[in-house]
C-alpha atoms as a PDB file:
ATOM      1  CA  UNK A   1      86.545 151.432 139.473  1.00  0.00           C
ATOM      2  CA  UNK A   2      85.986 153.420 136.150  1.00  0.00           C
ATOM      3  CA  UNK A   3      83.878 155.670 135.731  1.00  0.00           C
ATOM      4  CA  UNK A   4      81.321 155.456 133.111  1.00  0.00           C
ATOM      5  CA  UNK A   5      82.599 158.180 130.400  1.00  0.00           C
ATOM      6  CA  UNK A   6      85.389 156.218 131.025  1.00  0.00           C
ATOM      7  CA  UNK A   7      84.026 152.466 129.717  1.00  0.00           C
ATOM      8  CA  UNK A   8      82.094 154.916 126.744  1.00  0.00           C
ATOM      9  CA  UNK A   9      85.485 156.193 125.714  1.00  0.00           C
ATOM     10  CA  UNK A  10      87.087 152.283 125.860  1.00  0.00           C
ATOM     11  CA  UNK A  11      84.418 150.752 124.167  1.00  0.00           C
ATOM     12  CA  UNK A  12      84.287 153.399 120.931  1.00  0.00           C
ATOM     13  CA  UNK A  13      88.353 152.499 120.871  1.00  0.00           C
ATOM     14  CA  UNK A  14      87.574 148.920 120.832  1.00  0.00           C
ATOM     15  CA  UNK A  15      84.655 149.482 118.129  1.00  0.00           C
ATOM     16  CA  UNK A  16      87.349 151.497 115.831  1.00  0.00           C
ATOM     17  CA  UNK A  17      90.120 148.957 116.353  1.00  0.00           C
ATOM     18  CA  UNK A  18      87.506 146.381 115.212  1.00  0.00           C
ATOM     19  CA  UNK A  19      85.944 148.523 112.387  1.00  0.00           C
ATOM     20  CA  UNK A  20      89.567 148.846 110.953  1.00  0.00           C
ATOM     21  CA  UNK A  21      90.534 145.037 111.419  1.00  0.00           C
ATOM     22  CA  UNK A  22      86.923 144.179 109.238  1.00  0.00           C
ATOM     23  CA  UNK A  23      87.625 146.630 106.762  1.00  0.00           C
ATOM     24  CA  UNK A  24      91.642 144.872 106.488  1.00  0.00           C
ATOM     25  CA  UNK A  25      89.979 141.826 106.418  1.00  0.00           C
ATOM     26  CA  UNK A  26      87.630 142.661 103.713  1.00  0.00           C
ATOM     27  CA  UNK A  27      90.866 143.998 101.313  1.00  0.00           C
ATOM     28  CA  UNK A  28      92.462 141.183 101.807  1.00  0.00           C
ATOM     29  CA  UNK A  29      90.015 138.306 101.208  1.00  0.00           C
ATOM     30  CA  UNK A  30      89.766 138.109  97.622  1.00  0.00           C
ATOM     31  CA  UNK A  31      93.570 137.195  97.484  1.00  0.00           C
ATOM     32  CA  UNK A  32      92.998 134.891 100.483  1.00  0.00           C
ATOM     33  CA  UNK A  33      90.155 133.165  98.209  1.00  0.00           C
ATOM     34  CA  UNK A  34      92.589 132.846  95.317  1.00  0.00           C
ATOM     35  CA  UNK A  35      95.424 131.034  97.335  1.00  0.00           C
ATOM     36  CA  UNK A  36      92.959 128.437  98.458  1.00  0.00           C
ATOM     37  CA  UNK A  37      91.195 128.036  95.022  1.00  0.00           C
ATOM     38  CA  UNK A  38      93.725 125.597  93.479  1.00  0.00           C
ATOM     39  CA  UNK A  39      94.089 123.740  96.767  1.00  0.00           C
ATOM     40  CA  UNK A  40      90.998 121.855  96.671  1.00  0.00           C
ATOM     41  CA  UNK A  41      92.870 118.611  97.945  1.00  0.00           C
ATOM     42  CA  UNK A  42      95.726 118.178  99.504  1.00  0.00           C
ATOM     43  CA  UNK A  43      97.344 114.385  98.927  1.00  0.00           C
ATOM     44  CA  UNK A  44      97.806 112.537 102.395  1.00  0.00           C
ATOM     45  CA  UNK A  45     100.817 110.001 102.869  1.00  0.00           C
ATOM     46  CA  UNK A  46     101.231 107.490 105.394  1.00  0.00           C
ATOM     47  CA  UNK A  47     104.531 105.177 105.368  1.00  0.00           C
ATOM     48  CA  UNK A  48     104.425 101.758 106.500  1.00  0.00           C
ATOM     49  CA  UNK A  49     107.596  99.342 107.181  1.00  0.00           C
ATOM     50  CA  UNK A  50     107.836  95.747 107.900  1.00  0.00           C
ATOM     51  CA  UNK A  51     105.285  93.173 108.366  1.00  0.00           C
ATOM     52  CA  UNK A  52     103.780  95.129 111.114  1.00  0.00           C
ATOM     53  CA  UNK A  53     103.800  97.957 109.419  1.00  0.00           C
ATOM     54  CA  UNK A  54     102.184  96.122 106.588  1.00  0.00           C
ATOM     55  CA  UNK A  55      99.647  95.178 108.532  1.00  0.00           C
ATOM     56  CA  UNK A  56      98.613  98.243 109.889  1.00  0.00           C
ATOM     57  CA  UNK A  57      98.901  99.423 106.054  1.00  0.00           C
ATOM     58  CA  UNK A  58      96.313  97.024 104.940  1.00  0.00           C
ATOM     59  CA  UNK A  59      94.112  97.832 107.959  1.00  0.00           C
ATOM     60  CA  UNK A  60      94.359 101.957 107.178  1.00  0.00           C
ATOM     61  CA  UNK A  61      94.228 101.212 103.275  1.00  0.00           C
ATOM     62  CA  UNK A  62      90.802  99.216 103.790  1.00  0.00           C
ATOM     63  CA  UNK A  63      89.054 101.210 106.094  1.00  0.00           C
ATOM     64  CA  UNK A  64      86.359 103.079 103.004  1.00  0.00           C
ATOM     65  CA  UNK A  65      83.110 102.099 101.305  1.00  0.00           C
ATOM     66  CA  UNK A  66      84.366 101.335  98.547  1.00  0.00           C
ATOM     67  CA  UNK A  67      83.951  97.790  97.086  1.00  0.00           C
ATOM     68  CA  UNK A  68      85.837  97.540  93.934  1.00  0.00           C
ATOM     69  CA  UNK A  69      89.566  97.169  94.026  1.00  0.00           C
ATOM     70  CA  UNK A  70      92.405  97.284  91.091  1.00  0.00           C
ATOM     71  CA  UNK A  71      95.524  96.043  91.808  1.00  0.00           C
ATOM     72  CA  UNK A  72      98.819  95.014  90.299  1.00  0.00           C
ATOM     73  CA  UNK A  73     101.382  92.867  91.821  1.00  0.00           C
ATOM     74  CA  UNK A  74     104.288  90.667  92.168  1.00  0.00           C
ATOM     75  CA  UNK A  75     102.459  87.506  93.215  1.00  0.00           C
ATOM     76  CA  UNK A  76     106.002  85.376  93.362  1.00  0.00           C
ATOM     77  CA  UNK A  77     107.504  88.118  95.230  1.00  0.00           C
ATOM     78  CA  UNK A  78     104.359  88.361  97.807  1.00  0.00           C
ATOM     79  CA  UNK A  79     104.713  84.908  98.522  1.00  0.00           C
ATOM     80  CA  UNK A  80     108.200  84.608  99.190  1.00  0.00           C
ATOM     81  CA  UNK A  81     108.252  87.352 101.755  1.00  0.00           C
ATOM     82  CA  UNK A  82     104.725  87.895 103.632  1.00  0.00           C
ATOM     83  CA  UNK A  83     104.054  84.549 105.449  1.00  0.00           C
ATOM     84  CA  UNK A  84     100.727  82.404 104.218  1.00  0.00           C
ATOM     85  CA  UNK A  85      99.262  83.084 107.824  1.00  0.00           C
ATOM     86  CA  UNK A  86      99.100  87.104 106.546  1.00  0.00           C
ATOM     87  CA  UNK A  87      98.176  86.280 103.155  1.00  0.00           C
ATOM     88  CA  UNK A  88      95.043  84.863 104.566  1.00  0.00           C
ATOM     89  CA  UNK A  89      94.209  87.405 107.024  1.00  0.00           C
ATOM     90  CA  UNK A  90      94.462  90.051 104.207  1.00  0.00           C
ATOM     91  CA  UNK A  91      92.128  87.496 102.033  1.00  0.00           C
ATOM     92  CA  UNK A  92      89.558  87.424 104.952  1.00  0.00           C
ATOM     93  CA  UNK A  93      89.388  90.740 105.382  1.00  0.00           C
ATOM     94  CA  UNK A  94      88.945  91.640 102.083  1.00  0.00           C
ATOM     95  CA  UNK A  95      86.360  89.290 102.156  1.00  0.00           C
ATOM     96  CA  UNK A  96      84.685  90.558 105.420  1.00  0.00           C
ATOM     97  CA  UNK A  97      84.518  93.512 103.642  1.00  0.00           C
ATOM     98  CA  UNK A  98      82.779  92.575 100.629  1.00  0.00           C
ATOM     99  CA  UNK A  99      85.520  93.989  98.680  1.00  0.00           C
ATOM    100  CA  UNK A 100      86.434  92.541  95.158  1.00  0.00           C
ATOM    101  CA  UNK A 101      87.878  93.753  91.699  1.00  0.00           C
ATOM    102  CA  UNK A 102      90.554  93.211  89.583  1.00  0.00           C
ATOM    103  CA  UNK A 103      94.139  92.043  89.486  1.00  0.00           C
ATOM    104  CA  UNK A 104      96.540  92.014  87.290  1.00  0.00           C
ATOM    105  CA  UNK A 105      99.543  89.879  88.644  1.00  0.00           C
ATOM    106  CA  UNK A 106     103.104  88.557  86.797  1.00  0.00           C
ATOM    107  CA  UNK A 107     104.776  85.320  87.562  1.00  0.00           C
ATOM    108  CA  UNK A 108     106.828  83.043  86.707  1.00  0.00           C
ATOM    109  CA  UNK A 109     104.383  79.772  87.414  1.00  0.00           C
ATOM    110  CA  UNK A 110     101.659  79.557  85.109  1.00  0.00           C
ATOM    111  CA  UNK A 111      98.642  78.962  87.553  1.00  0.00           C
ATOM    112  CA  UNK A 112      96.839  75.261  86.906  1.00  0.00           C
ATOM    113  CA  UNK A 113      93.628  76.677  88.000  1.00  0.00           C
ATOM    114  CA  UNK A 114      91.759  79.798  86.895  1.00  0.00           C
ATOM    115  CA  UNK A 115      91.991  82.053  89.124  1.00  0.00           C
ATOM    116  CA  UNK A 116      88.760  84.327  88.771  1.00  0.00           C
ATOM    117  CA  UNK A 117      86.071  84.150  91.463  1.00  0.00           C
ATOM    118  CA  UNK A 118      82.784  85.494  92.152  1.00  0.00           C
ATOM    119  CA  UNK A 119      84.161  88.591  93.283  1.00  0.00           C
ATOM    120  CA  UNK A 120      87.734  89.177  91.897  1.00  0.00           C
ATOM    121  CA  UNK A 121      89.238  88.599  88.284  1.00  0.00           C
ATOM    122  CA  UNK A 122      92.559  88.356  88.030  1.00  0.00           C
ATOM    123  CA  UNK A 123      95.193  87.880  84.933  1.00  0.00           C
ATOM    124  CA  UNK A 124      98.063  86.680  84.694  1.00  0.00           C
ATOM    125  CA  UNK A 125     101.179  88.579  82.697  1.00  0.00           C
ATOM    126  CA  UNK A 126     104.282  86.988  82.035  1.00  0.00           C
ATOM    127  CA  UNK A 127     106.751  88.182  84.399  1.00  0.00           C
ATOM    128  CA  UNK A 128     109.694  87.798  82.021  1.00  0.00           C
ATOM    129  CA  UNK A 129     107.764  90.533  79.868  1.00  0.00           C
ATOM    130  CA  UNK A 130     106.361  92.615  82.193  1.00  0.00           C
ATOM    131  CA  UNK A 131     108.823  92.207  85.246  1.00  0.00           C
ATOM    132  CA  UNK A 132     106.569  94.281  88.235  1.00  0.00           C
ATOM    133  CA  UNK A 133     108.033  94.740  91.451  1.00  0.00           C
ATOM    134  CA  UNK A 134     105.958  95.333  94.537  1.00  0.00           C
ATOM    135  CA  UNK A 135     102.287  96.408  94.387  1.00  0.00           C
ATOM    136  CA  UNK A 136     100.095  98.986  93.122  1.00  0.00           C
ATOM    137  CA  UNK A 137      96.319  98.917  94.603  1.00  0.00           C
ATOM    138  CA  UNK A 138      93.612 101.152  94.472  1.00  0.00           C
ATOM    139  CA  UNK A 139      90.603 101.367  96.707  1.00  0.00           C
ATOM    140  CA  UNK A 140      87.988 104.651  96.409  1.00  0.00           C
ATOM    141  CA  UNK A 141      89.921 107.750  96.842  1.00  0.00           C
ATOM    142  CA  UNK A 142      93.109 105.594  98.802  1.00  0.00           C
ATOM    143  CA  UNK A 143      96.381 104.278  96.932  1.00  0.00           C
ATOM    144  CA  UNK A 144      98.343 101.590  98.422  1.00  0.00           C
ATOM    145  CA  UNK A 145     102.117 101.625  97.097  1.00  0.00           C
ATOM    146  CA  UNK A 146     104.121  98.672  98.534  1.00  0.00           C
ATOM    147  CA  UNK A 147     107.654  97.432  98.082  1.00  0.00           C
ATOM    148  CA  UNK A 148     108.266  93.573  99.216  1.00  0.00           C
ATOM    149  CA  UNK A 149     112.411  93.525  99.391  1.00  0.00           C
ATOM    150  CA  UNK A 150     114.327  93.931 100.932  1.00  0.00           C
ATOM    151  CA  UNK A 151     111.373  94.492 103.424  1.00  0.00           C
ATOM    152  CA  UNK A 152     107.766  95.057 102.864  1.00  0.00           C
ATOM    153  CA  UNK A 153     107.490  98.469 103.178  1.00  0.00           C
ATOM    154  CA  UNK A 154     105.017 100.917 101.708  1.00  0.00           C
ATOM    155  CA  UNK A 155     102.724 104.469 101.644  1.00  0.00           C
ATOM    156  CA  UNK A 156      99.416 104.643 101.217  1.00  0.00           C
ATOM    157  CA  UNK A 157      97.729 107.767  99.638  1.00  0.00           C
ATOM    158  CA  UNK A 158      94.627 109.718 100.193  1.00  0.00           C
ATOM    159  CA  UNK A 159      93.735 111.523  97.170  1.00  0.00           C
ATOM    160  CA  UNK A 160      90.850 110.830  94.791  1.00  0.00           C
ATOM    161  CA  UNK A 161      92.774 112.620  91.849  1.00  0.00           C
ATOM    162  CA  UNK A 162      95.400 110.338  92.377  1.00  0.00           C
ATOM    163  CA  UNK A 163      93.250 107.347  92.369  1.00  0.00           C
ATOM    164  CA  UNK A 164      91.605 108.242  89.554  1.00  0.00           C
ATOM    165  CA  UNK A 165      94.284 108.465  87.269  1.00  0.00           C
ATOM    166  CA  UNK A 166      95.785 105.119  88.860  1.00  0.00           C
ATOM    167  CA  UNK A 167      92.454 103.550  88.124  1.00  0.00           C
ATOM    168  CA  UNK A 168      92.817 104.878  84.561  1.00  0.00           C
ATOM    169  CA  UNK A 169      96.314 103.395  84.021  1.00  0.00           C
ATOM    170  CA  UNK A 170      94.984  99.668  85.876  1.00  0.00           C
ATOM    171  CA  UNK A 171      92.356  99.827  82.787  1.00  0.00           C
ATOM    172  CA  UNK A 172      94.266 100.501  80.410  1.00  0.00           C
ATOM    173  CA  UNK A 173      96.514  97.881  81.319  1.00  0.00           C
ATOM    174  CA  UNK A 174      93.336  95.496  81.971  1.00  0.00           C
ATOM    175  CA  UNK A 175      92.057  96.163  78.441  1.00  0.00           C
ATOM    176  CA  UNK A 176      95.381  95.396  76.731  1.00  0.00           C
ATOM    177  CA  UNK A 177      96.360  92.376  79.123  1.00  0.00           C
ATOM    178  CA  UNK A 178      93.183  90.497  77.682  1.00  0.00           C
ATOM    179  CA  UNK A 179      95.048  90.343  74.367  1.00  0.00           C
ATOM    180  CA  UNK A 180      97.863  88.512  76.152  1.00  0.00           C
ATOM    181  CA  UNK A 181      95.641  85.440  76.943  1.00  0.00           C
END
């Protein structure tokens, strides 16, 4: 056992070693501070292949509060390679949701019907003009990036900087499309 001078004598080493580790802390926290400053937030990726994986993308891509979608896409392209039985599912649960917007969509077929609903307006762009090639959707703060061939495959990004200037670019897009009509 120690004697008690002993545990006196450890514990004033242990309050110096600590006294000296706050004061090295203290130096060194304003530079600390101004490393983290600019990283306010840090993009998060998550990369999807397949129809599985596209699946799971949609799932992860619609899991927010937020209501209002913008999207661009490939409809001709969609429809050749993700199966009506998907199509729907991704329908419903965008409806489920309560989620709606805008889309901006090229093809080929000129559609007989309008296609705006109560919740979602959607234009069409010639795809001989503007030829797009996948998807490009935006949800909140989440960006869904999706390539249909040779596979679907895709990423979806959390960032709200990102999103924002998407969004930006969708209504710019949106404005000029309406002269198109």
């Amino acid at each position: 056992s120690e004697s008690p001078e002993r545990l006196a004598s450890l514990y004033a080493s242990w309050a110096s070693e600590l006294a000296t580790k706050e004061q090295t802390l203290k130096q060194l926290l304003p530079e600390l501070l101004a490393l983290t400053a600019g990283a306010e937030e840090k993009p998060r990726v998550l990369y999807y292949q397949g129809l599985e994986g596209l699946e799971t993308m949609r799932e992860i891509f619609l899991k927010t509060n937020a209501k209002d979608m913008v999207s661009f896409a490939a409809i001709d392209e969609y429809r050749a390679v993700v199966p009506q039985t998907l199509q729907l599912k991704h329908a419903e649960r965008l409806n489920a949701r309560g989620i709606g917007g805008r889309l901006l969509y090229a093809s080929r077929r000129v559609p007989a019907r309008s296609l705006t609903t109560a919740v979602w307006q959607m234009r069409r762009v010639p795809e001989n003009k503007f030829p797009f090639s996948g998807e490009v959707s935006v949800l909140g703060s989440r960006v869904a990036i999706l390539s249909y061939h040779p596979e679907p495959m895709g990423v979806v990004i959390a960032s709200s900087k990102i999103a924002l200037m998407l969004r930006a670019i969708f209504d710019l897009a949106w404005e000029a499309s309406g002269r198109l009509s």
